[in-house]
N, C-alpha and C. Protein backbone atom coordinates (compact mmCIF):
# COMPACT_ATOMS: atom_id res chain seq x y z
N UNK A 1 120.87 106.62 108.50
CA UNK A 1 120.27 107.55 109.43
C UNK A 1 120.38 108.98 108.91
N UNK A 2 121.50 109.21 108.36
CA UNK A 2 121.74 110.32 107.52
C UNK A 2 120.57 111.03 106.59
N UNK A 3 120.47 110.12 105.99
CA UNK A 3 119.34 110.17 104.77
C UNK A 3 118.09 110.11 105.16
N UNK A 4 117.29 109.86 106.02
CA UNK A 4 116.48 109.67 107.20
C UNK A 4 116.28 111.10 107.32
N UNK A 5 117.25 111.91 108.51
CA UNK A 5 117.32 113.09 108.73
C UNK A 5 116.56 114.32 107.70
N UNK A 6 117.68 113.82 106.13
CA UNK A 6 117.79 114.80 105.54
C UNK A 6 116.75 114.94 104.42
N UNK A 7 115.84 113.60 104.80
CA UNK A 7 114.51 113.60 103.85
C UNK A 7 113.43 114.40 105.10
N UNK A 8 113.59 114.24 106.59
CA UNK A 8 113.04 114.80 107.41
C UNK A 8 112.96 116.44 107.11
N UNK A 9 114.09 116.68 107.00
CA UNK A 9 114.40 118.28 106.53
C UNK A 9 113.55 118.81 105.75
N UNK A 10 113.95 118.40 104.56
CA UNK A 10 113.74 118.72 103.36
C UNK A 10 112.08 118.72 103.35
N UNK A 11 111.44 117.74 103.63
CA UNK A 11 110.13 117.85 103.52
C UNK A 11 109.53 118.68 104.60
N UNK A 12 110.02 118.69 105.71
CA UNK A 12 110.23 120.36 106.85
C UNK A 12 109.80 121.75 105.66
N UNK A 13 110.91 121.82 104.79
CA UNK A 13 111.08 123.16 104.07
C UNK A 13 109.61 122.88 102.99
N UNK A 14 109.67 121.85 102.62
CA UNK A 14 108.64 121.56 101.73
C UNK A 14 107.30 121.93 102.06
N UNK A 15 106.54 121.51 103.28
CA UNK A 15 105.91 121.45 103.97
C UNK A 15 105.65 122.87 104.66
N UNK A 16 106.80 123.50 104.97
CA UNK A 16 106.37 125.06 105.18
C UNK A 16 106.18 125.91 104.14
N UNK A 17 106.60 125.03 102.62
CA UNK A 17 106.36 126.10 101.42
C UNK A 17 104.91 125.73 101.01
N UNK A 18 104.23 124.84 101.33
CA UNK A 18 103.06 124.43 101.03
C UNK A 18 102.89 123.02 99.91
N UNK A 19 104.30 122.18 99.72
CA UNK A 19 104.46 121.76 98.90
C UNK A 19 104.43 120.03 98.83
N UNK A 20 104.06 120.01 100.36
CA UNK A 20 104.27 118.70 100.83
C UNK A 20 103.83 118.47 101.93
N UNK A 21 102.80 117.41 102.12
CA UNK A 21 101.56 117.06 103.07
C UNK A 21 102.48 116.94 104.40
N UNK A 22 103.20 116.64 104.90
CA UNK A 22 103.98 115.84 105.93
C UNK A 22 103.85 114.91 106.14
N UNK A 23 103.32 113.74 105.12
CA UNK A 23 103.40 112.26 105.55
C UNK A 23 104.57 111.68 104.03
N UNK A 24 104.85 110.79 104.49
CA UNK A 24 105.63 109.84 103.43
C UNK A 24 104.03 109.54 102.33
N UNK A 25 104.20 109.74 101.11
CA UNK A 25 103.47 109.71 99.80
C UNK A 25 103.70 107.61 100.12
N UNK A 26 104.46 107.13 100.31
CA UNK A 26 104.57 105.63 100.08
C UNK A 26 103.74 105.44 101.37
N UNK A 27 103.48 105.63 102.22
CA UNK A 27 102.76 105.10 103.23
C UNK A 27 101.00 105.66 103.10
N UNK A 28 100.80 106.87 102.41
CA UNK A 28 99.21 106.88 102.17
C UNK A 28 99.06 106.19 100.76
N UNK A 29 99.35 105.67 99.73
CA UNK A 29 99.80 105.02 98.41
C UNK A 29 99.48 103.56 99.32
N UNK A 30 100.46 102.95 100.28
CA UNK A 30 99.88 101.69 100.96
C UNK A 30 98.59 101.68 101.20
N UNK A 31 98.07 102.92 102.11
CA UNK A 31 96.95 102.51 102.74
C UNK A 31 95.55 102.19 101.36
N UNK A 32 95.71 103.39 99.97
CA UNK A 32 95.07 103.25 99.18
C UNK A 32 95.02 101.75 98.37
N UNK A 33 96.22 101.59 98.69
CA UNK A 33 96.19 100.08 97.63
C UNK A 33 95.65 98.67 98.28
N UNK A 34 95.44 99.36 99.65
CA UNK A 34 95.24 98.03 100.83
C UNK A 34 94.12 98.45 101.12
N UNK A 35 92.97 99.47 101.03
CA UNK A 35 91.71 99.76 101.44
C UNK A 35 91.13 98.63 101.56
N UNK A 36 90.31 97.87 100.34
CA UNK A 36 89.60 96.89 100.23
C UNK A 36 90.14 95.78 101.42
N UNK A 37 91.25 95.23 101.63
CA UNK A 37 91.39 94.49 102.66
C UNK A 37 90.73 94.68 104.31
N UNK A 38 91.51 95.82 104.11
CA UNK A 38 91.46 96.86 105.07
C UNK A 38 89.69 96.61 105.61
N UNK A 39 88.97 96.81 104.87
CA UNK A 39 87.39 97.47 105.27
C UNK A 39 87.06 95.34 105.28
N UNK A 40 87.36 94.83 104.41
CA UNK A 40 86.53 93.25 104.50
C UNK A 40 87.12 92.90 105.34
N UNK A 41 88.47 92.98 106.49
CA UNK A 41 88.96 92.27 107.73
C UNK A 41 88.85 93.05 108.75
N UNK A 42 88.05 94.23 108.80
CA UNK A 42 87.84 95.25 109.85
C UNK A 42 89.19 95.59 110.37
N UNK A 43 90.03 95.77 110.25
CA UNK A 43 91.66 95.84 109.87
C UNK A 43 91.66 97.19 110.87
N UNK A 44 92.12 97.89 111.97
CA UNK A 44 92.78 98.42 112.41
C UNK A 44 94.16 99.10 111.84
N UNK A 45 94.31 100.54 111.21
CA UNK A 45 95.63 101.07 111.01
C UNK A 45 96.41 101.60 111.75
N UNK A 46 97.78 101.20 111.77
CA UNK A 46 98.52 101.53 112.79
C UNK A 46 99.99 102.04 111.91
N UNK A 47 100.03 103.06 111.25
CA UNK A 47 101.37 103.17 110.96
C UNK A 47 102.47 104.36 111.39
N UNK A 48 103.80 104.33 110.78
CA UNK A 48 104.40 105.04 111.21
C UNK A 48 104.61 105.92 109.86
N UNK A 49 104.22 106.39 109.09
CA UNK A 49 104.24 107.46 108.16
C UNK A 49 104.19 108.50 108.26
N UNK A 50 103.56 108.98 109.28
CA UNK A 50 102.57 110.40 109.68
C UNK A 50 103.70 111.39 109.54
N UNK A 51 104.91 110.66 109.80
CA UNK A 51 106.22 112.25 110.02
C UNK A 51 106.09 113.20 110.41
N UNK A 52 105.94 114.47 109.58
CA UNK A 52 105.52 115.68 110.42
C UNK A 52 104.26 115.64 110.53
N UNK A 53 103.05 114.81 109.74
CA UNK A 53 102.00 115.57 109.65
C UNK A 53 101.24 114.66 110.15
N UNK A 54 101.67 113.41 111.10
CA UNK A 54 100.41 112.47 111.41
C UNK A 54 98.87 112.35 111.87
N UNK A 55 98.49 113.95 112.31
CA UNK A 55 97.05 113.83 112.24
C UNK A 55 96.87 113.79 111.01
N UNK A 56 97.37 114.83 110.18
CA UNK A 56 96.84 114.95 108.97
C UNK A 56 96.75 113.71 108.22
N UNK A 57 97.43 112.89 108.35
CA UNK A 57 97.37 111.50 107.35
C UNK A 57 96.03 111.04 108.46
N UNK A 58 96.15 110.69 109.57
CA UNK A 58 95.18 110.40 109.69
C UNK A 58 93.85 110.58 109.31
N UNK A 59 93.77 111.92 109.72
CA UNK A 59 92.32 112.88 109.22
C UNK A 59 92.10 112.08 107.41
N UNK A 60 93.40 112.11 106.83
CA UNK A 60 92.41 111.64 105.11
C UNK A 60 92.70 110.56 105.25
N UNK A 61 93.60 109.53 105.94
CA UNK A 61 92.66 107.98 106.15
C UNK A 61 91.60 107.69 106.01
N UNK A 62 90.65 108.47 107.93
CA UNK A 62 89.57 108.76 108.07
C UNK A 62 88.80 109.01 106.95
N UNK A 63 89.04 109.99 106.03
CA UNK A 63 87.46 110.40 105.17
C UNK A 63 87.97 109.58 104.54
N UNK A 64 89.13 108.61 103.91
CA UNK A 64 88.94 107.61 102.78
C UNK A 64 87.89 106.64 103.48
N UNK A 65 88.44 106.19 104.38
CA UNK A 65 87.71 105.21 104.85
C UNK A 65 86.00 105.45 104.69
N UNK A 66 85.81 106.62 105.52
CA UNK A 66 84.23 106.73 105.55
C UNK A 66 83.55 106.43 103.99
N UNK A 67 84.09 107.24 102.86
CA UNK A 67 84.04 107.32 101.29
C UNK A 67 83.72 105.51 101.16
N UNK A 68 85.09 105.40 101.41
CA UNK A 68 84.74 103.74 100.52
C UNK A 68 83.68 103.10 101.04
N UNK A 69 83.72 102.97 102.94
CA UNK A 69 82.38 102.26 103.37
C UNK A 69 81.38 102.73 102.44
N UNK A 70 80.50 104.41 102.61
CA UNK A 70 79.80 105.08 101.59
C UNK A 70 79.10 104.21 100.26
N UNK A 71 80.42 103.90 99.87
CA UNK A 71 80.40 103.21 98.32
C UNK A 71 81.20 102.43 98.25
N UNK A 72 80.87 101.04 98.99
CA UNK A 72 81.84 99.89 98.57
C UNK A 72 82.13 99.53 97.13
N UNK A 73 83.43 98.85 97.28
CA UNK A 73 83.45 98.46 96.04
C UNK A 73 84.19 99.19 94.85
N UNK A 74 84.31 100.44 95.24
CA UNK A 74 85.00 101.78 94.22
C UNK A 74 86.62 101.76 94.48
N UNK A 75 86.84 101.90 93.47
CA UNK A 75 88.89 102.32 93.65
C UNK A 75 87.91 103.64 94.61
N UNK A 76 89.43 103.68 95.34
CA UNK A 76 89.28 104.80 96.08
C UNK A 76 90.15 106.26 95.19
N UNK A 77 90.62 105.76 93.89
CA UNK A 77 90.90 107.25 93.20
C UNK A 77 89.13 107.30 92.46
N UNK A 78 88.41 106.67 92.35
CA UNK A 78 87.32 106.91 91.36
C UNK A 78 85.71 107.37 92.59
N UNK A 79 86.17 107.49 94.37
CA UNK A 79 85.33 107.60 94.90
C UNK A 79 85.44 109.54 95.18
N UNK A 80 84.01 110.16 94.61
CA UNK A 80 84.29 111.47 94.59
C UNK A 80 83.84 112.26 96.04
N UNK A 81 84.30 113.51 96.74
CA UNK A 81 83.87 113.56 97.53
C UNK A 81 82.35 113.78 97.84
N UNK A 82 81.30 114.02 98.93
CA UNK A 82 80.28 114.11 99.25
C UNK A 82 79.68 114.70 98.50
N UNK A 83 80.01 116.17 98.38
CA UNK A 83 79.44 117.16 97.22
C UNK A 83 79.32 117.04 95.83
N UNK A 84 80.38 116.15 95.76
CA UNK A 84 80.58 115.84 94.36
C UNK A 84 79.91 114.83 93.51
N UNK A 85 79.65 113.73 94.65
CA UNK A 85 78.49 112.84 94.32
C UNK A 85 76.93 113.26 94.56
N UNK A 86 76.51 114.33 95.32
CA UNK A 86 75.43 114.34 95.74
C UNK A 86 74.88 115.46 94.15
N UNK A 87 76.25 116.12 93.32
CA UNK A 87 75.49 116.75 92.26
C UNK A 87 75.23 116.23 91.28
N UNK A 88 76.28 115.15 90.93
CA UNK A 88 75.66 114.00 89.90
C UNK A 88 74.59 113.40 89.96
């Protein structure tokens, strides 16, 4: 519980230095590696990662998700955003 706390903290200070999203990096890393499931079982996400910043993980869930529907089929590190595909 200790350690719990003091990763809570720390990413607190992190997070006010601009240095750290407020979600656990291992819980948006899940959702990326589980997309494809995710979108072929119409899969509902429900996690507890968000920590300090749980809209925010949500919110880039959200645009992953929209992205991959977009362009099935793509790793979601190789899907670029809107602008970025519409200049290619």
């Amino acid at each position: 519980m200790i350690r719990l706390e003091m990763n809570l903290a720390e990413n607190a200070e992190a997070m006010a230095a601009g240095k750290h999203d407020g979600w656990e990096p291992t819980c948006w890393d899940g959702i990326q590696q589980s997309l494809e499931v995710i979108s072929e079982k119409s899969i509902k996400i429900i996690v507890n990662g968000g920590a300090l910043n749980p809209d925010g993980l949500a919110r880039k869930t959200q645009k992953l998700v929209r992205q991959y529907l977009l362009f099935p089929g793509e790793h979601p590190d190789s899907i670029p955003d809107r602008g970025e595909r519409a200049q290619t």
